[in-house]
PDB file of N, CA and C in Angstrom:
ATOM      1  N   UNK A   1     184.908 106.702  34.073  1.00  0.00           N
ATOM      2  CA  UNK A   1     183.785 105.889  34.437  1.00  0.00           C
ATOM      3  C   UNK A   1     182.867 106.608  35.420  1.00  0.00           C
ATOM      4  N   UNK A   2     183.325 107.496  35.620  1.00  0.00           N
ATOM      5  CA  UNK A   2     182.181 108.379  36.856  1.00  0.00           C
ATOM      6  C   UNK A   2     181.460 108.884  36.331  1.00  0.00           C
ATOM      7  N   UNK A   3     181.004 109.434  34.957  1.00  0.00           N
ATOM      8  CA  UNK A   3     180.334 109.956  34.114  1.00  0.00           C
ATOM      9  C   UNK A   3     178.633 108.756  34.198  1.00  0.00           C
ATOM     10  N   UNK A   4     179.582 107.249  34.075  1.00  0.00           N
ATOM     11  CA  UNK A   4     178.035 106.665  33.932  1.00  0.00           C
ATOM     12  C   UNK A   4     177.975 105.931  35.158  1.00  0.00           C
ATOM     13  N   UNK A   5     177.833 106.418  36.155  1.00  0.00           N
ATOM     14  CA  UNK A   5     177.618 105.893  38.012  1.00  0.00           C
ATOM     15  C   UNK A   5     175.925 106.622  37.790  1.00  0.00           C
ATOM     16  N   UNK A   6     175.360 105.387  38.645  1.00  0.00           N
ATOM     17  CA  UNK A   6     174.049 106.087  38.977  1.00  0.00           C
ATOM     18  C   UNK A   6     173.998 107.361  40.091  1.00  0.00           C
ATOM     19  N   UNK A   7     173.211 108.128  39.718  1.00  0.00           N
ATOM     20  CA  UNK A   7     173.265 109.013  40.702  1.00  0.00           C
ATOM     21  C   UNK A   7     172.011 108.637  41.848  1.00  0.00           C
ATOM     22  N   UNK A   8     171.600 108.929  43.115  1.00  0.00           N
ATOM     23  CA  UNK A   8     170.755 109.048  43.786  1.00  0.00           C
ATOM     24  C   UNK A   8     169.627 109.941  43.486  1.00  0.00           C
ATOM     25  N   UNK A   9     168.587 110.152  43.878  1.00  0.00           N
ATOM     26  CA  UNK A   9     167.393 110.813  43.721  1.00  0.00           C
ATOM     27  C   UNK A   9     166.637 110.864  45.239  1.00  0.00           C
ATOM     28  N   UNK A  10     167.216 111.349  46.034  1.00  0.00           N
ATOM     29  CA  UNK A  10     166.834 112.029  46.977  1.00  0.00           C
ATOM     30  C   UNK A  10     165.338 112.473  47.274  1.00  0.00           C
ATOM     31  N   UNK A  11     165.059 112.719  48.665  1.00  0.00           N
ATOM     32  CA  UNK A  11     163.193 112.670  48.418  1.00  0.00           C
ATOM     33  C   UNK A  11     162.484 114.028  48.168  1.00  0.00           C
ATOM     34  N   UNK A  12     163.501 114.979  47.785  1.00  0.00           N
ATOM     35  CA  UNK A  12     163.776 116.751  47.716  1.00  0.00           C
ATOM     36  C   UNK A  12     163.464 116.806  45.879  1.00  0.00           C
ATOM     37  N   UNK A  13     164.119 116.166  45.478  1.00  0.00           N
ATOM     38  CA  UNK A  13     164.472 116.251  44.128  1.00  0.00           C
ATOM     39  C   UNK A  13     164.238 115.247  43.551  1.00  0.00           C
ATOM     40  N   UNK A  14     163.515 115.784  42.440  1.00  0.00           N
ATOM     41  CA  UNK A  14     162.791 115.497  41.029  1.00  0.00           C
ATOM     42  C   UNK A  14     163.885 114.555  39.773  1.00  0.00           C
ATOM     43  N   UNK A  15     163.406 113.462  39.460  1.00  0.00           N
ATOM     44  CA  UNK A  15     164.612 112.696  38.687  1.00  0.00           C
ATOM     45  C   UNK A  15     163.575 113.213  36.989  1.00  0.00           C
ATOM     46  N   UNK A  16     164.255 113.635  36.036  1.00  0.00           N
ATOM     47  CA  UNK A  16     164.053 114.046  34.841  1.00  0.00           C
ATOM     48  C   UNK A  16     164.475 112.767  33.933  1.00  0.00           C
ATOM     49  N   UNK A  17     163.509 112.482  33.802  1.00  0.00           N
ATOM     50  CA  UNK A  17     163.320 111.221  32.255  1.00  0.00           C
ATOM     51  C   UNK A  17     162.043 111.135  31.671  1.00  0.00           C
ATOM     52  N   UNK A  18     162.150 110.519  30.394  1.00  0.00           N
ATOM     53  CA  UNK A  18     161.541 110.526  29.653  1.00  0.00           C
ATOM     54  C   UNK A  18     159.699 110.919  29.878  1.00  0.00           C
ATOM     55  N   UNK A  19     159.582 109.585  31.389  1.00  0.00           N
ATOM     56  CA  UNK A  19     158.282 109.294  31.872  1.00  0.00           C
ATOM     57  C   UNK A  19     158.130 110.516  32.369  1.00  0.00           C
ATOM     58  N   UNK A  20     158.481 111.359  33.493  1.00  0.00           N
ATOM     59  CA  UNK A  20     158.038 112.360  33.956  1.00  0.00           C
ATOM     60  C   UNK A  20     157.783 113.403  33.346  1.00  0.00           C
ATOM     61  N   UNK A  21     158.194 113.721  32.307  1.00  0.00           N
ATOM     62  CA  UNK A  21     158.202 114.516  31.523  1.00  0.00           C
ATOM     63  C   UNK A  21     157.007 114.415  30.883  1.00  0.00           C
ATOM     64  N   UNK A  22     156.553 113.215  29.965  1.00  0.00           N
ATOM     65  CA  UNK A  22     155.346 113.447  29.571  1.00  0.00           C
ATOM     66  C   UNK A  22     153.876 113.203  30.706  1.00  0.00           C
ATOM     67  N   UNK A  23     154.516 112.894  32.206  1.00  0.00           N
ATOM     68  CA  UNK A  23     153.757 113.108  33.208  1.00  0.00           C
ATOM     69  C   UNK A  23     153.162 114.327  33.288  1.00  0.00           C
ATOM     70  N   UNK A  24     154.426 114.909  33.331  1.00  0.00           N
ATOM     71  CA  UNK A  24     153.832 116.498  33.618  1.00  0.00           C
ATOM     72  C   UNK A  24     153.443 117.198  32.117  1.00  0.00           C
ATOM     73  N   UNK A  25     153.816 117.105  31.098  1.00  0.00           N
ATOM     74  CA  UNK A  25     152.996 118.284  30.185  1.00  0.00           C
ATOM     75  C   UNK A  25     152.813 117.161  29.195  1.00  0.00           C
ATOM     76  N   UNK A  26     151.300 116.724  29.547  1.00  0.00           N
ATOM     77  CA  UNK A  26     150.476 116.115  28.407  1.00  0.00           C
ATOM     78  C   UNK A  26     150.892 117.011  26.758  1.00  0.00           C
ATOM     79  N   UNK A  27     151.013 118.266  26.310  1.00  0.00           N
ATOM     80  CA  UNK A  27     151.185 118.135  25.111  1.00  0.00           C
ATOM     81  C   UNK A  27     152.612 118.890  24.406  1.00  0.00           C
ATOM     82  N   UNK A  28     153.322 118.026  25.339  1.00  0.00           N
ATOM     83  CA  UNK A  28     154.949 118.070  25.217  1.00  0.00           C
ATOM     84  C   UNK A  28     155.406 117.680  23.156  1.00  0.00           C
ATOM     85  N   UNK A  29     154.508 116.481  23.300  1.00  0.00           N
ATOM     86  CA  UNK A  29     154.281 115.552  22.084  1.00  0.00           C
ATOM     87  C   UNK A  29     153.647 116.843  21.127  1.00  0.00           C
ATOM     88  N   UNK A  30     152.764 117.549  21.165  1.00  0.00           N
ATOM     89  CA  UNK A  30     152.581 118.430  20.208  1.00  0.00           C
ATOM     90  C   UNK A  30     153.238 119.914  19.622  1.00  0.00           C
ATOM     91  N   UNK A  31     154.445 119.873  20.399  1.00  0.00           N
ATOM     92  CA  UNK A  31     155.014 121.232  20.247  1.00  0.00           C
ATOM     93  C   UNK A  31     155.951 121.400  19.236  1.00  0.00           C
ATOM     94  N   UNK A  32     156.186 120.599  18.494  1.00  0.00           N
ATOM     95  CA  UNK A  32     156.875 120.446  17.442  1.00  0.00           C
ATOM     96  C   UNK A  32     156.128 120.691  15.721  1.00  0.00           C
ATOM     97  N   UNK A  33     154.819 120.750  15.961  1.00  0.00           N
ATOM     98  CA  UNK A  33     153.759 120.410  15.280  1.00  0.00           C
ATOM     99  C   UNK A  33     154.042 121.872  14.120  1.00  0.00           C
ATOM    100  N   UNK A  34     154.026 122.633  14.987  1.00  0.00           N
ATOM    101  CA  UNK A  34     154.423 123.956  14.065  1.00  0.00           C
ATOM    102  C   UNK A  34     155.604 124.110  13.149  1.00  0.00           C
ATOM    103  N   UNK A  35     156.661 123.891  13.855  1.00  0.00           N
ATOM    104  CA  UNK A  35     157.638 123.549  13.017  1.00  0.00           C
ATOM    105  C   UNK A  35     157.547 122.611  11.832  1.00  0.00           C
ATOM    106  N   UNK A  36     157.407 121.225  11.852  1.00  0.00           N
ATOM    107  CA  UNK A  36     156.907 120.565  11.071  1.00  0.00           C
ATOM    108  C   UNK A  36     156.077 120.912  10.008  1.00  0.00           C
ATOM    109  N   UNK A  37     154.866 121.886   9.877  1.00  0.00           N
ATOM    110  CA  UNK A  37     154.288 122.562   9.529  1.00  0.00           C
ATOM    111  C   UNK A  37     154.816 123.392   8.133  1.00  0.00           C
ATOM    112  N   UNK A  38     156.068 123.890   8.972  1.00  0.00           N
ATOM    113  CA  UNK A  38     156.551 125.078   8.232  1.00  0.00           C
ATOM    114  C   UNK A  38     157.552 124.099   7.450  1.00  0.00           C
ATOM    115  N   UNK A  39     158.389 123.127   7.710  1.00  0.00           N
ATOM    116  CA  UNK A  39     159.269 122.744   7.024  1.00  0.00           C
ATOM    117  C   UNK A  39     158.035 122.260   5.579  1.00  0.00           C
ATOM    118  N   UNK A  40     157.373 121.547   6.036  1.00  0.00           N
ATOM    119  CA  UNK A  40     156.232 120.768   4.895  1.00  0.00           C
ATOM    120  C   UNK A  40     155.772 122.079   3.855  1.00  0.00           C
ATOM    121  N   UNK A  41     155.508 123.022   4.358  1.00  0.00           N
ATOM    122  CA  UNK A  41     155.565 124.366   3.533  1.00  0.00           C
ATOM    123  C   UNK A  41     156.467 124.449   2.251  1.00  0.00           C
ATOM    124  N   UNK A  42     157.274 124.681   3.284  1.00  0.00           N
ATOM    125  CA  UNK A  42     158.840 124.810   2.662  1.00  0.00           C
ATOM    126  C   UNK A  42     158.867 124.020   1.249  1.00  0.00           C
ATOM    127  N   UNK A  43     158.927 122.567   1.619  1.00  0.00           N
ATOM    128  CA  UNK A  43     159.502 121.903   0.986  1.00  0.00           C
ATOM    129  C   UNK A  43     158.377 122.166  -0.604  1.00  0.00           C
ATOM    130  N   UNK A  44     156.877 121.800   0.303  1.00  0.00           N
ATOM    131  CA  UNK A  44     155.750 122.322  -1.150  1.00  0.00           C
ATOM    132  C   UNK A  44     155.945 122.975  -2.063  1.00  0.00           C
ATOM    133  N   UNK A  45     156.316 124.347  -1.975  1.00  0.00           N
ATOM    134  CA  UNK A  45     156.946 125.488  -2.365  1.00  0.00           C
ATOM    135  C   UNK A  45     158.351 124.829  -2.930  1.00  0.00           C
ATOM    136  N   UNK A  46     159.009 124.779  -2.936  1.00  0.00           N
ATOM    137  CA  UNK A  46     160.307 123.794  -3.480  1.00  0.00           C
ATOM    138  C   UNK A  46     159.469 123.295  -4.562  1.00  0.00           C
ATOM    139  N   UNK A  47     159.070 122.214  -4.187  1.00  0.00           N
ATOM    140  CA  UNK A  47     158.496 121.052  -5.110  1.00  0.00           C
ATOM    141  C   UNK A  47     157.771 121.747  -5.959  1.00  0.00           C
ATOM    142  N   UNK A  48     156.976 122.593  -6.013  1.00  0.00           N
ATOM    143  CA  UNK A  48     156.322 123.360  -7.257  1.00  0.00           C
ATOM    144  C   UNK A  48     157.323 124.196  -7.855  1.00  0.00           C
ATOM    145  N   UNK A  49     158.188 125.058  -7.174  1.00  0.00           N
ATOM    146  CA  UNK A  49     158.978 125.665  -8.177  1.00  0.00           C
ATOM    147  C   UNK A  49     159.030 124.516  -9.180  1.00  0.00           C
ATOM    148  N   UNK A  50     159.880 123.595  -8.595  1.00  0.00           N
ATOM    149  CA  UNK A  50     160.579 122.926  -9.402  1.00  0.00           C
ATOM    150  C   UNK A  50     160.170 122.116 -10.240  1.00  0.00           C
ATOM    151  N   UNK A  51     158.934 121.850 -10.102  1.00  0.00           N
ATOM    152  CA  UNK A  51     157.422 121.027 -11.204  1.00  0.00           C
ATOM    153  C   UNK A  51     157.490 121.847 -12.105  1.00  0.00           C
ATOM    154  N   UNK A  52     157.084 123.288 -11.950  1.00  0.00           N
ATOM    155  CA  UNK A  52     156.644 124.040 -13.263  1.00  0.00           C
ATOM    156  C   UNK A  52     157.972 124.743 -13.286  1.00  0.00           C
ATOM    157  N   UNK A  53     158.859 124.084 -13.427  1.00  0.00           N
ATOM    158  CA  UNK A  53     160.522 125.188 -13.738  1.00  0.00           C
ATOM    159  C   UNK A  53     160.410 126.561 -13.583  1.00  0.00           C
ATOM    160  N   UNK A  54     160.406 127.172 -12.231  1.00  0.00           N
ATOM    161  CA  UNK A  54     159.781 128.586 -12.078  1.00  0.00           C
ATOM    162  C   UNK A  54     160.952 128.737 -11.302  1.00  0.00           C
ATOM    163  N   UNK A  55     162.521 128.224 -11.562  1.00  0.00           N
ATOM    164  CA  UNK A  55     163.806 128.481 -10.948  1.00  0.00           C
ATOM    165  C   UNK A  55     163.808 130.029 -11.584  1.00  0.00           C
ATOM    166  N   UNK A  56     164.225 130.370 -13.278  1.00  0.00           N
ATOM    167  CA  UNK A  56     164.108 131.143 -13.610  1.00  0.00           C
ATOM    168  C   UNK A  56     163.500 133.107 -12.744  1.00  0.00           C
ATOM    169  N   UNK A  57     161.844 132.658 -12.235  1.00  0.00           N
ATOM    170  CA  UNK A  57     161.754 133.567 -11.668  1.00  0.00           C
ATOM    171  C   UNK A  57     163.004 134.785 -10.539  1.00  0.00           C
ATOM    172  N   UNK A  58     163.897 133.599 -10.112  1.00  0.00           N
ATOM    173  CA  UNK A  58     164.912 134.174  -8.623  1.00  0.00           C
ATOM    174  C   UNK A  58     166.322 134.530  -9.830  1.00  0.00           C
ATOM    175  N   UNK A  59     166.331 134.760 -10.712  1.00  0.00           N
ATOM    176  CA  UNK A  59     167.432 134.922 -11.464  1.00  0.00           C
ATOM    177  C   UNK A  59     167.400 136.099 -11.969  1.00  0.00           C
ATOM    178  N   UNK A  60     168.324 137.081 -11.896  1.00  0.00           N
ATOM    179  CA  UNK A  60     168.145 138.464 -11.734  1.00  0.00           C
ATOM    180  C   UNK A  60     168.481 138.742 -13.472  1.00  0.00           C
ATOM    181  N   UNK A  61     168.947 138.055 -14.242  1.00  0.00           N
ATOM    182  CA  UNK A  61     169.508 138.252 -15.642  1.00  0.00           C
ATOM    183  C   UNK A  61     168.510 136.973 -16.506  1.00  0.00           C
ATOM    184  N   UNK A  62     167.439 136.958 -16.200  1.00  0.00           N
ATOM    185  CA  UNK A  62     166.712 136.218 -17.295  1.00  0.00           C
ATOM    186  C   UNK A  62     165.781 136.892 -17.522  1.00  0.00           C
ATOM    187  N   UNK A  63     165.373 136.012 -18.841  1.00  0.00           N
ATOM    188  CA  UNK A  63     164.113 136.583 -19.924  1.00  0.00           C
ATOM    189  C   UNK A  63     163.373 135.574 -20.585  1.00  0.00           C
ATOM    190  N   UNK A  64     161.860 135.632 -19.748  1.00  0.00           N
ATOM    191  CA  UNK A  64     160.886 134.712 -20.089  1.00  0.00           C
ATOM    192  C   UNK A  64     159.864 135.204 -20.328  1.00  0.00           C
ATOM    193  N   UNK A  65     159.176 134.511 -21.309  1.00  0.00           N
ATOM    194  CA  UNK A  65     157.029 134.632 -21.755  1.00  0.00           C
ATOM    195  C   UNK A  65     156.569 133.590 -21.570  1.00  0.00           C
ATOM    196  N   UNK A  66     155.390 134.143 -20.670  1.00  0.00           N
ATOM    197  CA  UNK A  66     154.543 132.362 -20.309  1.00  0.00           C
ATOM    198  C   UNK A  66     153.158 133.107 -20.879  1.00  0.00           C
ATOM    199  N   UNK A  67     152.698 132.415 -21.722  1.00  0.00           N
ATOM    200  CA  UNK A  67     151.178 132.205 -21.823  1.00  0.00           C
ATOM    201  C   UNK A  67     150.122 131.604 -21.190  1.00  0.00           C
ATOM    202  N   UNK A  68     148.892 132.401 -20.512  1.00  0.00           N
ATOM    203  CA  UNK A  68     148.519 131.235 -19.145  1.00  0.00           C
ATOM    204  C   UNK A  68     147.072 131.804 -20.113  1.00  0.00           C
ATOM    205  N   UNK A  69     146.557 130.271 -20.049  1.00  0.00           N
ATOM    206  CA  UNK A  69     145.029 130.889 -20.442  1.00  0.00           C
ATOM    207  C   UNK A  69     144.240 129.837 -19.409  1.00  0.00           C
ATOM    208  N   UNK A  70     142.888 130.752 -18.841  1.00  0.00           N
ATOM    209  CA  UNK A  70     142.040 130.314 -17.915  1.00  0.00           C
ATOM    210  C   UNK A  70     141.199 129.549 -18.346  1.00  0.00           C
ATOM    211  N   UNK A  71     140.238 129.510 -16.874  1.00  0.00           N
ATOM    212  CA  UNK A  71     138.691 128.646 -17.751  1.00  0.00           C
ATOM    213  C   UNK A  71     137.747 129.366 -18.468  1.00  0.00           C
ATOM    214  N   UNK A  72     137.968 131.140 -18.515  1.00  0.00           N
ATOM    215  CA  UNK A  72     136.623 131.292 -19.319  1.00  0.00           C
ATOM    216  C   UNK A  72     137.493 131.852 -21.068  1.00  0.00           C
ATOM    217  N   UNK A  73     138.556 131.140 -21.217  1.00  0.00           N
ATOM    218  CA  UNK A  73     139.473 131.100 -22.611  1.00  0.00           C
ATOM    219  C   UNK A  73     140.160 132.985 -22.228  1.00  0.00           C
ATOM    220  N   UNK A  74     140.173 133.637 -21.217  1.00  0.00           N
ATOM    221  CA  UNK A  74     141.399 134.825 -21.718  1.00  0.00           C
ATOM    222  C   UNK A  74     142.118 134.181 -21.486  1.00  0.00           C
ATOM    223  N   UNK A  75     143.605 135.366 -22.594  1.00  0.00           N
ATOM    224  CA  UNK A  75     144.704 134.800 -22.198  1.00  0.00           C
ATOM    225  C   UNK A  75     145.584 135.790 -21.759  1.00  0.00           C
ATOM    226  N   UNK A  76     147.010 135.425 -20.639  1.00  0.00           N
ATOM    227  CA  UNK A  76     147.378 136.847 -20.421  1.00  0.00           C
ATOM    228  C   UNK A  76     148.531 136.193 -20.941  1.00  0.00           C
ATOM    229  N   UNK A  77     149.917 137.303 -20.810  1.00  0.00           N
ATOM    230  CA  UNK A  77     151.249 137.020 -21.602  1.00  0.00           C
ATOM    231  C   UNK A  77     151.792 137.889 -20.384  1.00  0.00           C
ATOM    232  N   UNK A  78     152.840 137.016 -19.478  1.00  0.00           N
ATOM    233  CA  UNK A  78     153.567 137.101 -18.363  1.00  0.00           C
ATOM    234  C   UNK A  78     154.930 137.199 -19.202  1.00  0.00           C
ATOM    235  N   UNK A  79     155.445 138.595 -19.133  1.00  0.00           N
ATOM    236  CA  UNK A  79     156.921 138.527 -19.587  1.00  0.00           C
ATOM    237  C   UNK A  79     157.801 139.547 -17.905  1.00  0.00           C
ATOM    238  N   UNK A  80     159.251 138.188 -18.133  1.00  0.00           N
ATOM    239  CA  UNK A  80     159.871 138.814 -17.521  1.00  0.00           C
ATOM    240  C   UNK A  80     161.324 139.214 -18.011  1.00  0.00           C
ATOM    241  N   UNK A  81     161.676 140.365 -17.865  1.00  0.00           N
ATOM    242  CA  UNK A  81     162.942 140.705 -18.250  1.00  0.00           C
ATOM    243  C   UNK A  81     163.693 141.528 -17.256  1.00  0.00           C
ATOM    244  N   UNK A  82     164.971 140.891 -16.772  1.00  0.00           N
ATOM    245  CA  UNK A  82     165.652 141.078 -15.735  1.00  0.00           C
ATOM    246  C   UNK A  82     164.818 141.093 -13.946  1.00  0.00           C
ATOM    247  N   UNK A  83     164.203 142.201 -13.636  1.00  0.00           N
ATOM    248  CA  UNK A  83     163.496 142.175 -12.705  1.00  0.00           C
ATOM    249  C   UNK A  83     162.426 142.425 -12.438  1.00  0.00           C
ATOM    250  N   UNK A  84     162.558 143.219 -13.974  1.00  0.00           N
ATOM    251  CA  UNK A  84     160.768 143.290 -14.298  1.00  0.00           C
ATOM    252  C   UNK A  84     160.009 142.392 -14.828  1.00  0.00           C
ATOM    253  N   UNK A  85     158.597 142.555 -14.027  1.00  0.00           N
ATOM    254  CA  UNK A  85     157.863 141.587 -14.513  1.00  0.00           C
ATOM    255  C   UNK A  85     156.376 141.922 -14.407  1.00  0.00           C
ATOM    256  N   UNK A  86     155.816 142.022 -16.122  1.00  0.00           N
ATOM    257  CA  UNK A  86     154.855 142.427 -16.649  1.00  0.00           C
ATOM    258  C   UNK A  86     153.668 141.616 -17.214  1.00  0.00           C
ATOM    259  N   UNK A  87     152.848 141.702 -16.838  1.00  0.00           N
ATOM    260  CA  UNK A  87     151.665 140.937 -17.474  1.00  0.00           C
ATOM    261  C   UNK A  87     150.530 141.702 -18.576  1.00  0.00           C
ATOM    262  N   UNK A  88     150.087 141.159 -19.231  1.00  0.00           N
ATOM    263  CA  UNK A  88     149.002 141.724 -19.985  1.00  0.00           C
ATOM    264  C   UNK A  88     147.913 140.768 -20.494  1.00  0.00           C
ATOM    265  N   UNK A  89     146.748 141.646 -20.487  1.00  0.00           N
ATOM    266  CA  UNK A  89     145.379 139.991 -20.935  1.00  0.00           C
ATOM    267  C   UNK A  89     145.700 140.870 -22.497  1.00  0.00           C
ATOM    268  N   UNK A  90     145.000 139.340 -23.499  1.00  0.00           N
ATOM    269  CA  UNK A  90     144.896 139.493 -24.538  1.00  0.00           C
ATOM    270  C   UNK A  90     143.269 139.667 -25.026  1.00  0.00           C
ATOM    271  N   UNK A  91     142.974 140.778 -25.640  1.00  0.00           N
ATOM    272  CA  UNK A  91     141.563 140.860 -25.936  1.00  0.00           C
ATOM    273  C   UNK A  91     141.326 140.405 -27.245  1.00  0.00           C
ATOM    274  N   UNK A  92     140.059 140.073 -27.302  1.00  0.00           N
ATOM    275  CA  UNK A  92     139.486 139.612 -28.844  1.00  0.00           C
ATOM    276  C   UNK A  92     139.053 140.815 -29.210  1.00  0.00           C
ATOM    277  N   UNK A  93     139.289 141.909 -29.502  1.00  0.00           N
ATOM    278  CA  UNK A  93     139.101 143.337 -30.444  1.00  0.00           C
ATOM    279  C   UNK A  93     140.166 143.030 -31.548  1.00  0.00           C
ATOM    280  N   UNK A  94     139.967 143.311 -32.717  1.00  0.00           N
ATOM    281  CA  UNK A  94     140.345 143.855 -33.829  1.00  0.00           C
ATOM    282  C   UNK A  94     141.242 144.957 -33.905  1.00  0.00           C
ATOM    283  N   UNK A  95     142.824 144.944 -33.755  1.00  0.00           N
ATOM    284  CA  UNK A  95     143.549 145.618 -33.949  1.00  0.00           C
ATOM    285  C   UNK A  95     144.080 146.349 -35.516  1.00  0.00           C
ATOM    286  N   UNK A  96     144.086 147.863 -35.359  1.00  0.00           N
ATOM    287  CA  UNK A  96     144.234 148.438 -36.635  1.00  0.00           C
ATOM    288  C   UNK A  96     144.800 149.194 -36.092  1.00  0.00           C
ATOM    289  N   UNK A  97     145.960 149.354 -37.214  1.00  0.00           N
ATOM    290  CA  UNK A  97     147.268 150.840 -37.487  1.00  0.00           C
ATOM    291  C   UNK A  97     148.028 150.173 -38.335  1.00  0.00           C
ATOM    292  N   UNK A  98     149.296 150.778 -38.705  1.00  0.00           N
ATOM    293  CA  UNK A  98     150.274 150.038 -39.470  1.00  0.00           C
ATOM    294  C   UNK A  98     151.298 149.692 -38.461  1.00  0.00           C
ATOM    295  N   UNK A  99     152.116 149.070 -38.976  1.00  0.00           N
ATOM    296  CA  UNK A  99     152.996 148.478 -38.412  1.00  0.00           C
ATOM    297  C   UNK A  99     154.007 147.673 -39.527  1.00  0.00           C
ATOM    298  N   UNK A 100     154.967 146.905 -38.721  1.00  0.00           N
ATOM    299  CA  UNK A 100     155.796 145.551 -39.829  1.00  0.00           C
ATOM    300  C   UNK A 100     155.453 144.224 -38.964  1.00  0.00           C
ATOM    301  N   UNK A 101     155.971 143.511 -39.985  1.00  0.00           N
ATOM    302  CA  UNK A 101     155.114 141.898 -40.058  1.00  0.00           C
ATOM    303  C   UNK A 101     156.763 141.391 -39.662  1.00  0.00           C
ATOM    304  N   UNK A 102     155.963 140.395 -38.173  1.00  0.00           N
ATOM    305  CA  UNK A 102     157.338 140.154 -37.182  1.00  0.00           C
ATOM    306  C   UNK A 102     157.482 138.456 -37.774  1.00  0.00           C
ATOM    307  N   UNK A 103     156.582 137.893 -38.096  1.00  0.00           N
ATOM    308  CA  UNK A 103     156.674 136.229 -38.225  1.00  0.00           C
ATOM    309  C   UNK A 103     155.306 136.209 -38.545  1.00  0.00           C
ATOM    310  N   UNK A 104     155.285 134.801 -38.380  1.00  0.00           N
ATOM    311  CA  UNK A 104     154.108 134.172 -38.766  1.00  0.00           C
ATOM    312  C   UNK A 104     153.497 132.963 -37.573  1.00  0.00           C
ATOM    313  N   UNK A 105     152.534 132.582 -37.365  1.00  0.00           N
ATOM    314  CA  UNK A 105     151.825 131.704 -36.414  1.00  0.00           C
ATOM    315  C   UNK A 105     151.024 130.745 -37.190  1.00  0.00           C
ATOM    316  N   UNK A 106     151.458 129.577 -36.439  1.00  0.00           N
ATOM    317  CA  UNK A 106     151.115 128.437 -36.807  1.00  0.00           C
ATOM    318  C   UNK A 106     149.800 127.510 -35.933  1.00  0.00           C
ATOM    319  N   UNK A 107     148.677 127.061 -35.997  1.00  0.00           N
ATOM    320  CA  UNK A 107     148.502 126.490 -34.986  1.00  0.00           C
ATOM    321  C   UNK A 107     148.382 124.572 -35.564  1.00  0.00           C
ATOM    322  N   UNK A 108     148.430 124.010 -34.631  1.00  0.00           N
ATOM    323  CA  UNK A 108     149.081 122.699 -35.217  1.00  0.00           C
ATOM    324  C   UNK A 108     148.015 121.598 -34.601  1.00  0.00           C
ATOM    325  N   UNK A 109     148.080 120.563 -35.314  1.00  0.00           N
ATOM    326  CA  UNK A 109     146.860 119.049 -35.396  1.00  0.00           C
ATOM    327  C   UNK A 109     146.728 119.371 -33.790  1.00  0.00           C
ATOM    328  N   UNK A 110     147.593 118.968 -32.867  1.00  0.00           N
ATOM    329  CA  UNK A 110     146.857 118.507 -31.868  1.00  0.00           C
ATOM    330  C   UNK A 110     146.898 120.372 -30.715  1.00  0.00           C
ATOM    331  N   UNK A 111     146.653 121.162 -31.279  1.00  0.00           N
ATOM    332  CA  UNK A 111     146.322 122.292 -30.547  1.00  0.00           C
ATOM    333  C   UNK A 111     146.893 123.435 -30.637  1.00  0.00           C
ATOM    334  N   UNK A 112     148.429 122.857 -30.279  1.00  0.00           N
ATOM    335  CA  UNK A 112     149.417 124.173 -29.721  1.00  0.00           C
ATOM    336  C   UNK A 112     149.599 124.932 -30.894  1.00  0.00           C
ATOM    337  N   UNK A 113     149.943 126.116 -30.478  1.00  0.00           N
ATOM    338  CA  UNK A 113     150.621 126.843 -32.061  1.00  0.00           C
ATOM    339  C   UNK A 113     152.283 127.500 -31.581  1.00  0.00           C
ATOM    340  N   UNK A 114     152.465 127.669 -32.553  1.00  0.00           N
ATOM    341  CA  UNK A 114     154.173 127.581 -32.678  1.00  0.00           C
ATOM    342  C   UNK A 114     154.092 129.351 -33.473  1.00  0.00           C
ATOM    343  N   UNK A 115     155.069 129.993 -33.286  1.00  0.00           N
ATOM    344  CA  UNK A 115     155.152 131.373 -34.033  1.00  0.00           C
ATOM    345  C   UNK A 115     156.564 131.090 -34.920  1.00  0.00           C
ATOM    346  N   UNK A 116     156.950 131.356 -35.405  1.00  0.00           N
ATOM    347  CA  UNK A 116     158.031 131.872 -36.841  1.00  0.00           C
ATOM    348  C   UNK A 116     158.707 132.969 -36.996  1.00  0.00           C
ATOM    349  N   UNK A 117     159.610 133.171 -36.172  1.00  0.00           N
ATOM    350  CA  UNK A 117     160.061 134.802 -36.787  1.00  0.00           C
ATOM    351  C   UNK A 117     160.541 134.559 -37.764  1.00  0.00           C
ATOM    352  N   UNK A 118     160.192 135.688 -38.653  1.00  0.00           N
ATOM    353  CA  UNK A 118     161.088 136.173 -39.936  1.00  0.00           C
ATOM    354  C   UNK A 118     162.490 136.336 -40.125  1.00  0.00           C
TER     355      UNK A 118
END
């Protein structure tokens, strides 16, 4: 029970509570502000990975293609394989040489197109 005995406050010494405290440093209340800050960051970053399923990216053994097309219609082709990770825009030029025929492409009623491998 001696733990919760009032103590005295003497006319030497300063009693520490709540009130004095924000007596003395008006922006006691704002120092946390940064932190806060950074957690809200944090979490943003979280929350978008996890909107556009971009877990994948931190995975040292995966293999993905994203197609991103802008507002003035290019498109680039984001492939990643293992740790590499490569982008390329797609141009509207007319490609010629030979080659072999990998599939086929579809584009469908409401937009998207779908490819076919062979």
């Amino acid at each position: 029970m001696r733990y919760f005995t009032k103590r005295r406050v003497g006319p030497g010494r300063k009693r520490y509570d709540s009130e004095s405290i924000s007596e003395e440093d008006p922006m006691a209340a704002v120092a946390n502000l940064f932190d806060v800050g950074l957690v809200f960051i944090v979490a943003l970053i979280v929350t978008l990975f996890s909107a556009y399923h971009l877990q994948d990216l931190f995975d040292q053994n995966s293999e993905f293609t994203i197609m991103k097309k802008n507002k003035n219609g290019e498109m680039e082709i984001i492939t990643k394989k293992g740790q590499k990770i490569e982008a390329m825009k797609v141009s509207k030029k007319k490609a010629s040489g030979q080659g072999e025929r990998l599939g086929v492409a579809y584009r469908l009623q409401d937009g998207s197109m779908v490819y076919v491998p062979e």
